[in-house]
PDB file of N, CA and C in Angstrom:
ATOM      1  N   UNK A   1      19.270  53.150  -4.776  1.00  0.00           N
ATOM      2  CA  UNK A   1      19.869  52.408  -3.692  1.00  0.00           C
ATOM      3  C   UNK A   1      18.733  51.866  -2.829  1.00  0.00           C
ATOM      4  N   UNK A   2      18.820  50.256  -2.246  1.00  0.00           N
ATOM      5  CA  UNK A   2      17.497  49.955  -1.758  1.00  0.00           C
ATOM      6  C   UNK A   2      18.171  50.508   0.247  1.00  0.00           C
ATOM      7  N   UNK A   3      17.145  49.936   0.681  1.00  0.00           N
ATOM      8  CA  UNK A   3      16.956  51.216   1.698  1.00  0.00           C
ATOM      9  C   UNK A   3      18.099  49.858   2.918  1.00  0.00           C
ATOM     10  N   UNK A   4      18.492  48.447   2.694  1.00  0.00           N
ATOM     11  CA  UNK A   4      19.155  47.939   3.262  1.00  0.00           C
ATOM     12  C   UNK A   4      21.160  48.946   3.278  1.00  0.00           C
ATOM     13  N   UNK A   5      20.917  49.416   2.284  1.00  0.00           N
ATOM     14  CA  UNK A   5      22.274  49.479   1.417  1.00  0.00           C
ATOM     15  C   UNK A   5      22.704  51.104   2.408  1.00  0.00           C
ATOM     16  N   UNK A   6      21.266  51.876   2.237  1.00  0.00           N
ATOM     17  CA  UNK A   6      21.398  53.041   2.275  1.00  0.00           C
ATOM     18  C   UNK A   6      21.570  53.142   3.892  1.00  0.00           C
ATOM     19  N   UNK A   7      21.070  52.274   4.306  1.00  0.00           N
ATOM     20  CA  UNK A   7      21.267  51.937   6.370  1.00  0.00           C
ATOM     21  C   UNK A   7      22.498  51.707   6.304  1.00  0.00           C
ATOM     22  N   UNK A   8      22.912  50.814   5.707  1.00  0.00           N
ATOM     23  CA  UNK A   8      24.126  50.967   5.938  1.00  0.00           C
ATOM     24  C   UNK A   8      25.320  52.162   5.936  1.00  0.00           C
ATOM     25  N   UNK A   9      25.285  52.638   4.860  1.00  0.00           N
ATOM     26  CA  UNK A   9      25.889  53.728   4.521  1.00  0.00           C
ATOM     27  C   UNK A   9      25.841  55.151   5.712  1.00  0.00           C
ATOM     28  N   UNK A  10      24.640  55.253   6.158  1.00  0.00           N
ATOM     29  CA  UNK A  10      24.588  56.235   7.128  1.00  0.00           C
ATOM     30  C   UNK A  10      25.211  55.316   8.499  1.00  0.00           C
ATOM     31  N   UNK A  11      25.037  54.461   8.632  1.00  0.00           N
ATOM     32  CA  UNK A  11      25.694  53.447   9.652  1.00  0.00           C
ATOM     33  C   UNK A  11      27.164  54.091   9.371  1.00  0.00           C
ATOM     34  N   UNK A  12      28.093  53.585   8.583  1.00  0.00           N
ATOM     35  CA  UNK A  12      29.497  53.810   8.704  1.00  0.00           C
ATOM     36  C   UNK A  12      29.782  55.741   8.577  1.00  0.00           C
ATOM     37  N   UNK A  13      28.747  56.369   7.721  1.00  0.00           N
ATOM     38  CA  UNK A  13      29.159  57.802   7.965  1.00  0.00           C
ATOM     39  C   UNK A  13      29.061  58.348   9.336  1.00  0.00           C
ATOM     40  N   UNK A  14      28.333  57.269   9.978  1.00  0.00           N
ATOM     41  CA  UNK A  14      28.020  58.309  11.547  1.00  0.00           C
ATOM     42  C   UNK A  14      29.367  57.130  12.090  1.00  0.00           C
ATOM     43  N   UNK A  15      29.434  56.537  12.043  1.00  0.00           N
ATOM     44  CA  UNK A  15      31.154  56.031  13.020  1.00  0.00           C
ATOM     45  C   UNK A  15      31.997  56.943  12.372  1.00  0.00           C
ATOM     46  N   UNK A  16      32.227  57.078  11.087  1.00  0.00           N
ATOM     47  CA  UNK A  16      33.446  57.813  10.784  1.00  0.00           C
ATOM     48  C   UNK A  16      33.434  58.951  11.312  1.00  0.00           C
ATOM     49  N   UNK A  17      31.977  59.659  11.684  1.00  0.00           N
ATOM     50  CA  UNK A  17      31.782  61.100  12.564  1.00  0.00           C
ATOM     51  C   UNK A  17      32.095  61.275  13.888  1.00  0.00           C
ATOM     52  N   UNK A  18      31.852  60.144  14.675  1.00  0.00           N
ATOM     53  CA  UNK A  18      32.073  59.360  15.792  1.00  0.00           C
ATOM     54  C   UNK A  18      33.856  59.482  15.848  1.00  0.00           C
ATOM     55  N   UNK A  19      34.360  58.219  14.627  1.00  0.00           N
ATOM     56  CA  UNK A  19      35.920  59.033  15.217  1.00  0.00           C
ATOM     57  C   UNK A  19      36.470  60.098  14.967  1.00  0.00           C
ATOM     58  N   UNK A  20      36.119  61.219  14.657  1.00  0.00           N
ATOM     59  CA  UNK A  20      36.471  62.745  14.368  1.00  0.00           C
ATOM     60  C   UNK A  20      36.677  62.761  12.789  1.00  0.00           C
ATOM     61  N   UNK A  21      36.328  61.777  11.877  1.00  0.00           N
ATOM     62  CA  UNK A  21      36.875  62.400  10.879  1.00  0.00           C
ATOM     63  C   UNK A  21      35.695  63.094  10.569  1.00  0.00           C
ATOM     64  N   UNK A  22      36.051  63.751   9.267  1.00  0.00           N
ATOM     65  CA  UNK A  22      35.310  64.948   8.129  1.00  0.00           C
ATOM     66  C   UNK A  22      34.655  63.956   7.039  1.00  0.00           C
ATOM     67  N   UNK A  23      32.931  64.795   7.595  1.00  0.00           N
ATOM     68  CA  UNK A  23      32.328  63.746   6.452  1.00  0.00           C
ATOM     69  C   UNK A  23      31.743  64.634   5.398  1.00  0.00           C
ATOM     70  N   UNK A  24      31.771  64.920   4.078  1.00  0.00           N
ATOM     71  CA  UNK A  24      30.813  65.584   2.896  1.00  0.00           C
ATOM     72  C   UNK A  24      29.437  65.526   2.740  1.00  0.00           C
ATOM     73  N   UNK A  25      28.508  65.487   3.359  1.00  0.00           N
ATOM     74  CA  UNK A  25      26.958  65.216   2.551  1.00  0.00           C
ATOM     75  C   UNK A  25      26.495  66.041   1.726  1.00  0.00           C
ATOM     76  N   UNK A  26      26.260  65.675   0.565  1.00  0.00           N
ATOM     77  CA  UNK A  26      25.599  66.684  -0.359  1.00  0.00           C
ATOM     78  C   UNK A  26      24.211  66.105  -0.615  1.00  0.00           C
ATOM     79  N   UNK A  27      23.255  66.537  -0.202  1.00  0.00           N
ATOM     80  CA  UNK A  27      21.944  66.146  -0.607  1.00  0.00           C
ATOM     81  C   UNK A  27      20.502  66.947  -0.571  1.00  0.00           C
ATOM     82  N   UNK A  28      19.778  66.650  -1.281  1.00  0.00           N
ATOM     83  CA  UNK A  28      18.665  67.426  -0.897  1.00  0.00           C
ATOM     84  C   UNK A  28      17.788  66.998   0.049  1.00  0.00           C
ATOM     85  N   UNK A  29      18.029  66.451   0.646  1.00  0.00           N
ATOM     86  CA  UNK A  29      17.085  65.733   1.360  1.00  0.00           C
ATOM     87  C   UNK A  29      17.273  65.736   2.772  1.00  0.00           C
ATOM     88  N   UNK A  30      16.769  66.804   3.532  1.00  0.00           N
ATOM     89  CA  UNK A  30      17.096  67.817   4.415  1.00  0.00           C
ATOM     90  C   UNK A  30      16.887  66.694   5.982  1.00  0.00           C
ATOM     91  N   UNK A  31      15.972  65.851   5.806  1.00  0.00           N
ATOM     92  CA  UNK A  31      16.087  65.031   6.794  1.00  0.00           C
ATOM     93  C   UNK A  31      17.300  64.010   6.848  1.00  0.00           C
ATOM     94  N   UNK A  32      17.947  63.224   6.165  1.00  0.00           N
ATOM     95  CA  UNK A  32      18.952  62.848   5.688  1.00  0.00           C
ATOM     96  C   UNK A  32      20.263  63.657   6.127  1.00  0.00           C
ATOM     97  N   UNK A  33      20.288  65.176   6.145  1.00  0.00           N
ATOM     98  CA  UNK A  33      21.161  65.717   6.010  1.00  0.00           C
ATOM     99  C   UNK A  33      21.495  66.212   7.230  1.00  0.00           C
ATOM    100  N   UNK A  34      20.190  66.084   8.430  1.00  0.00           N
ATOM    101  CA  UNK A  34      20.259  66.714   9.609  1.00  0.00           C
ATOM    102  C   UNK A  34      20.516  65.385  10.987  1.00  0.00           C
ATOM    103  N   UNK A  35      20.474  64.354  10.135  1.00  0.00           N
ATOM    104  CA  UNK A  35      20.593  63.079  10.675  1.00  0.00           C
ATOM    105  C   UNK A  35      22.286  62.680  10.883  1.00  0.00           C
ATOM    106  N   UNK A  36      22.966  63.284   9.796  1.00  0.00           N
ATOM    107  CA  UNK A  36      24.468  62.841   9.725  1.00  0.00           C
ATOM    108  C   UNK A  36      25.076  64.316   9.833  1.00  0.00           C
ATOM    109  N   UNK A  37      24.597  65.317  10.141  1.00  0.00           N
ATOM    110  CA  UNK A  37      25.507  66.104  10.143  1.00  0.00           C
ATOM    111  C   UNK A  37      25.941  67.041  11.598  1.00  0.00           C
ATOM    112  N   UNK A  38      26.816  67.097  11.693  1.00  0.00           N
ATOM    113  CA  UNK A  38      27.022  68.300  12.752  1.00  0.00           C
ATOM    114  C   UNK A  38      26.982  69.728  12.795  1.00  0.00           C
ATOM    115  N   UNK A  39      26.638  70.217  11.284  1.00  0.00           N
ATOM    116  CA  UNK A  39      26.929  71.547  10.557  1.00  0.00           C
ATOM    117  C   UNK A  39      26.129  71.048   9.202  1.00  0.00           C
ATOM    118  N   UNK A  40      25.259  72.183   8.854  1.00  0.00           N
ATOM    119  CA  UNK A  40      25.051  72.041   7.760  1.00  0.00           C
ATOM    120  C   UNK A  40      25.279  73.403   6.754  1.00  0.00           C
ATOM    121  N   UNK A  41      25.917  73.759   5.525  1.00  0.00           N
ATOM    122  CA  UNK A  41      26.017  74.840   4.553  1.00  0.00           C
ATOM    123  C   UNK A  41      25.099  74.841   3.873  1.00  0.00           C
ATOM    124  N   UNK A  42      23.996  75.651   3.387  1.00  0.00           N
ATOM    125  CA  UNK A  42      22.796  76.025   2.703  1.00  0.00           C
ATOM    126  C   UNK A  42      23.888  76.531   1.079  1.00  0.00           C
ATOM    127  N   UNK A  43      23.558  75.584  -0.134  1.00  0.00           N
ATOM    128  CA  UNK A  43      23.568  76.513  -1.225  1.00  0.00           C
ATOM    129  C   UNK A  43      22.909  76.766  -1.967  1.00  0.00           C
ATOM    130  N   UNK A  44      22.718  78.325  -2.494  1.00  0.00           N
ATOM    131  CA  UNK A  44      21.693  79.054  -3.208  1.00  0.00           C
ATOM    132  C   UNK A  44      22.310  80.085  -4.639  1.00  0.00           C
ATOM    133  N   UNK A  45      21.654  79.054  -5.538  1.00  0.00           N
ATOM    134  CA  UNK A  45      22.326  79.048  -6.792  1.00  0.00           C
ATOM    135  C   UNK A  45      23.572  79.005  -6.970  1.00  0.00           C
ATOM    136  N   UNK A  46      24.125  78.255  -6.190  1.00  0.00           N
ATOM    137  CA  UNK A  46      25.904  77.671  -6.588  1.00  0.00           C
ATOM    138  C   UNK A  46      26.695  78.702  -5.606  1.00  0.00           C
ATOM    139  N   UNK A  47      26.107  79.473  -4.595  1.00  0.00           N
ATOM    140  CA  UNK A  47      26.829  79.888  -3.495  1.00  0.00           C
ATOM    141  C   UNK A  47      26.269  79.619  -2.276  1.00  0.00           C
ATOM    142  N   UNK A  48      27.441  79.628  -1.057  1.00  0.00           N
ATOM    143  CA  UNK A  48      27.384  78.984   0.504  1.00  0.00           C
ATOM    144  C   UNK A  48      26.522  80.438   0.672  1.00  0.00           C
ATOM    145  N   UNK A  49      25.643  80.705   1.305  1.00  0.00           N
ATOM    146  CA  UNK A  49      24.763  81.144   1.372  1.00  0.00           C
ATOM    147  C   UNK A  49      24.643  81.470   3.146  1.00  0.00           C
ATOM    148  N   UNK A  50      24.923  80.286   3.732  1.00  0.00           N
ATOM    149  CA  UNK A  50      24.716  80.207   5.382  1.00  0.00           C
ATOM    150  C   UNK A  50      25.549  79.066   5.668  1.00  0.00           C
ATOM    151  N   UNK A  51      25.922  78.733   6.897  1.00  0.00           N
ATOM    152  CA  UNK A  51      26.404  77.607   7.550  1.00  0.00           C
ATOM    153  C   UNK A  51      26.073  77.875   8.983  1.00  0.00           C
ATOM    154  N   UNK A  52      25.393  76.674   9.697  1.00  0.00           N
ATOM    155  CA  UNK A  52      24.948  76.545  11.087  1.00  0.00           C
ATOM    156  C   UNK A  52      25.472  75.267  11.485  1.00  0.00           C
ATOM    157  N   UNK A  53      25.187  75.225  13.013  1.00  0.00           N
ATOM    158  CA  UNK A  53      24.970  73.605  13.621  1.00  0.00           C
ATOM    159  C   UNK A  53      24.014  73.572  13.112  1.00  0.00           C
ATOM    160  N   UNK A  54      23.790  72.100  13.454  1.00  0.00           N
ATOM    161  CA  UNK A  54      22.106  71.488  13.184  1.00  0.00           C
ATOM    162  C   UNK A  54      21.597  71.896  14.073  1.00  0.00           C
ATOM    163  N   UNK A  55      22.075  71.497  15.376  1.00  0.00           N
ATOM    164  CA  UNK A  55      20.782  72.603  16.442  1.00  0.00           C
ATOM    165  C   UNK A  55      20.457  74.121  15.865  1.00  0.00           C
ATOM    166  N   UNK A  56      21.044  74.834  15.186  1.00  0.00           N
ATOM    167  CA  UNK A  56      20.802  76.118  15.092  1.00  0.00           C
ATOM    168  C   UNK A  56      19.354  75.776  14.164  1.00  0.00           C
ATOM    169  N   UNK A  57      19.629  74.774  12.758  1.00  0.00           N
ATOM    170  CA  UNK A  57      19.318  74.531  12.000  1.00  0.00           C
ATOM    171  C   UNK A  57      17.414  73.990  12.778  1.00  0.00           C
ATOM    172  N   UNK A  58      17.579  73.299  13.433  1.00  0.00           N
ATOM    173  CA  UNK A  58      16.414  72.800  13.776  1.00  0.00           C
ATOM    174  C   UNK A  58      15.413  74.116  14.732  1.00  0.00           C
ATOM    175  N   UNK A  59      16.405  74.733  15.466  1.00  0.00           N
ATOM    176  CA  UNK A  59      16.002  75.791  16.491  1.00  0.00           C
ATOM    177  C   UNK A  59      14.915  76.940  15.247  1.00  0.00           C
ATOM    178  N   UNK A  60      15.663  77.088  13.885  1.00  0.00           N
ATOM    179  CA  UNK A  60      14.977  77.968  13.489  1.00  0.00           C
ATOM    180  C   UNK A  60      13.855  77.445  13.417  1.00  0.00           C
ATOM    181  N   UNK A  61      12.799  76.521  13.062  1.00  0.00           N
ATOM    182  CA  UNK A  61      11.600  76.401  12.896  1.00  0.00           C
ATOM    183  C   UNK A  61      11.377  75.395  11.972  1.00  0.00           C
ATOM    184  N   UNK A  62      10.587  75.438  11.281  1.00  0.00           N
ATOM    185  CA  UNK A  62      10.221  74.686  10.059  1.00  0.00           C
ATOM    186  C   UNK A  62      11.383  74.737   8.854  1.00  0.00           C
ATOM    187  N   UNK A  63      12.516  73.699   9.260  1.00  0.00           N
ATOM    188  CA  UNK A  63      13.325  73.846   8.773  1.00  0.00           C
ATOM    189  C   UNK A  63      13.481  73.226   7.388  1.00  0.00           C
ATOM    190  N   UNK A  64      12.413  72.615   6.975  1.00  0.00           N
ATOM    191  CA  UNK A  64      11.865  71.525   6.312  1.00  0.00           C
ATOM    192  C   UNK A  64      11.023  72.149   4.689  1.00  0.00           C
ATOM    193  N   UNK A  65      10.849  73.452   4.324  1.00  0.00           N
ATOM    194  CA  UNK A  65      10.049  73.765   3.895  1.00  0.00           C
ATOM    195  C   UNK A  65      10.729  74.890   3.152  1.00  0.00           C
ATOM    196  N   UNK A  66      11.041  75.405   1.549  1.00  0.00           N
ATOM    197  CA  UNK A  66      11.970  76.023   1.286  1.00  0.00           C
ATOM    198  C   UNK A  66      11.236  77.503   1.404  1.00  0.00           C
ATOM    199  N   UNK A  67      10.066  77.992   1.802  1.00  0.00           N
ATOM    200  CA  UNK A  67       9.257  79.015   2.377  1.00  0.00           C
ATOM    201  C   UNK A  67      10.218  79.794   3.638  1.00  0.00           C
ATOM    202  N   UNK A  68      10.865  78.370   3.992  1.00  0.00           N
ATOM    203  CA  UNK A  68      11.157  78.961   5.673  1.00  0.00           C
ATOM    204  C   UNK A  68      12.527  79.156   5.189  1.00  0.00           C
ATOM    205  N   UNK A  69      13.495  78.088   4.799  1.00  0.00           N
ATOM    206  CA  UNK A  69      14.869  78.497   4.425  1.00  0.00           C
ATOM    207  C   UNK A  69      14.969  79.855   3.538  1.00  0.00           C
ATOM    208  N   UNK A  70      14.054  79.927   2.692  1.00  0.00           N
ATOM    209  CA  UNK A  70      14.347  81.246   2.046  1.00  0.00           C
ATOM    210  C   UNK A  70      14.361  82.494   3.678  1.00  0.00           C
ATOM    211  N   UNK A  71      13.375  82.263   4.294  1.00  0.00           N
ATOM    212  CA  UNK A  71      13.388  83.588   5.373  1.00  0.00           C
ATOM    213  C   UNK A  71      14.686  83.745   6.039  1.00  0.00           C
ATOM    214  N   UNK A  72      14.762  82.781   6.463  1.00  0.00           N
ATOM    215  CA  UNK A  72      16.136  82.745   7.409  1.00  0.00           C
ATOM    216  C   UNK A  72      17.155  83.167   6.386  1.00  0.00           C
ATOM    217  N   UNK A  73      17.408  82.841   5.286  1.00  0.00           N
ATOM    218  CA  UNK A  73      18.368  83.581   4.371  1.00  0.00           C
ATOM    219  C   UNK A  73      18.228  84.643   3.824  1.00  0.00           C
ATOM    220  N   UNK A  74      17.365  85.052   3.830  1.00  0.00           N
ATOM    221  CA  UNK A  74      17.132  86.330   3.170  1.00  0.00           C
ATOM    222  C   UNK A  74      17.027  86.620   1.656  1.00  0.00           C
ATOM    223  N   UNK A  75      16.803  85.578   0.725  1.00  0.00           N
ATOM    224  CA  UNK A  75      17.587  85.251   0.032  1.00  0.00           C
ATOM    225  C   UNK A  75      15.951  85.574  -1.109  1.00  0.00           C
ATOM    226  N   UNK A  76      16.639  86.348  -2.307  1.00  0.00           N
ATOM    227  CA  UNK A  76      15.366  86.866  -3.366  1.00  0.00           C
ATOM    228  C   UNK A  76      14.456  85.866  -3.729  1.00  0.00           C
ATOM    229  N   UNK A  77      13.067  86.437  -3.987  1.00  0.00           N
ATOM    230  CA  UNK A  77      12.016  85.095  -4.559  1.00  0.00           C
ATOM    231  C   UNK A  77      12.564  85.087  -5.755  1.00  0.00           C
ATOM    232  N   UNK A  78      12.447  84.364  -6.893  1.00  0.00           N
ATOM    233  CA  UNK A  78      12.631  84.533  -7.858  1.00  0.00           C
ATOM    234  C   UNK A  78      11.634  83.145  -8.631  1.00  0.00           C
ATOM    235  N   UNK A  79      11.112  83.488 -10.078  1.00  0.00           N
ATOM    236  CA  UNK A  79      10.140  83.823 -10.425  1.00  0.00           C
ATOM    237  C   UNK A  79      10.469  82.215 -11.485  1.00  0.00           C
ATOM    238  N   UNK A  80       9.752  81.280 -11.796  1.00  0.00           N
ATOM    239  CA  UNK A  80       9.787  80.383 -12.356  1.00  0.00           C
ATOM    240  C   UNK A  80       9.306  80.318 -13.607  1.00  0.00           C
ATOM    241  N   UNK A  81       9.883  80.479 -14.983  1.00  0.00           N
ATOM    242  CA  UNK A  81       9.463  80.485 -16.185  1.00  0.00           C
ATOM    243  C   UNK A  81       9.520  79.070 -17.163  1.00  0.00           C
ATOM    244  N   UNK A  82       7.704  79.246 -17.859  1.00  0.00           N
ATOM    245  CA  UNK A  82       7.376  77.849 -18.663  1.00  0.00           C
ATOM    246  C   UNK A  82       8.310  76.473 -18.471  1.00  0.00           C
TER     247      UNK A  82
END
């Protein structure tokens, strides 16, 4: 998606947020996600894991970095093979 298309798109998701409706973002892309959302759900390996505001979300720290999301979740290292 070129980046005219994609302005847009966050354009009408934040009015539709604006008039109370319920918006879905699924993305990895954590700046993106803290931009349109009012709440964000963390999932870790196919389970909700956490759910915050975004202020909570930003308050923790380096929210940006999956070093830090793992802390705040508590959530096992696990080990990357070939």
């Amino acid at each position: 998606m070129d980046i005219g298309a994609a302005e847009y798109i966050h354009r009408r998701l934040i009015e539709e947020r604006s008039a109370g409706n319920a918006i879905l973002v699924i993305s990895e892309d954590l700046d993106e996600v803290l931009a349109l959302s009012d709440r964000v759900a963390v999932m870790f390996e196919g389970q909700i894991v956490a759910v915050m505001d975004v202020a909570e979300a930003m308050w923790r720290g380096s929210a940006y970095s999956w070093p830090a999301v793992r802390s705040w979740l508590r959530c096992p290292s696990r080990s990357v093979d070939g």
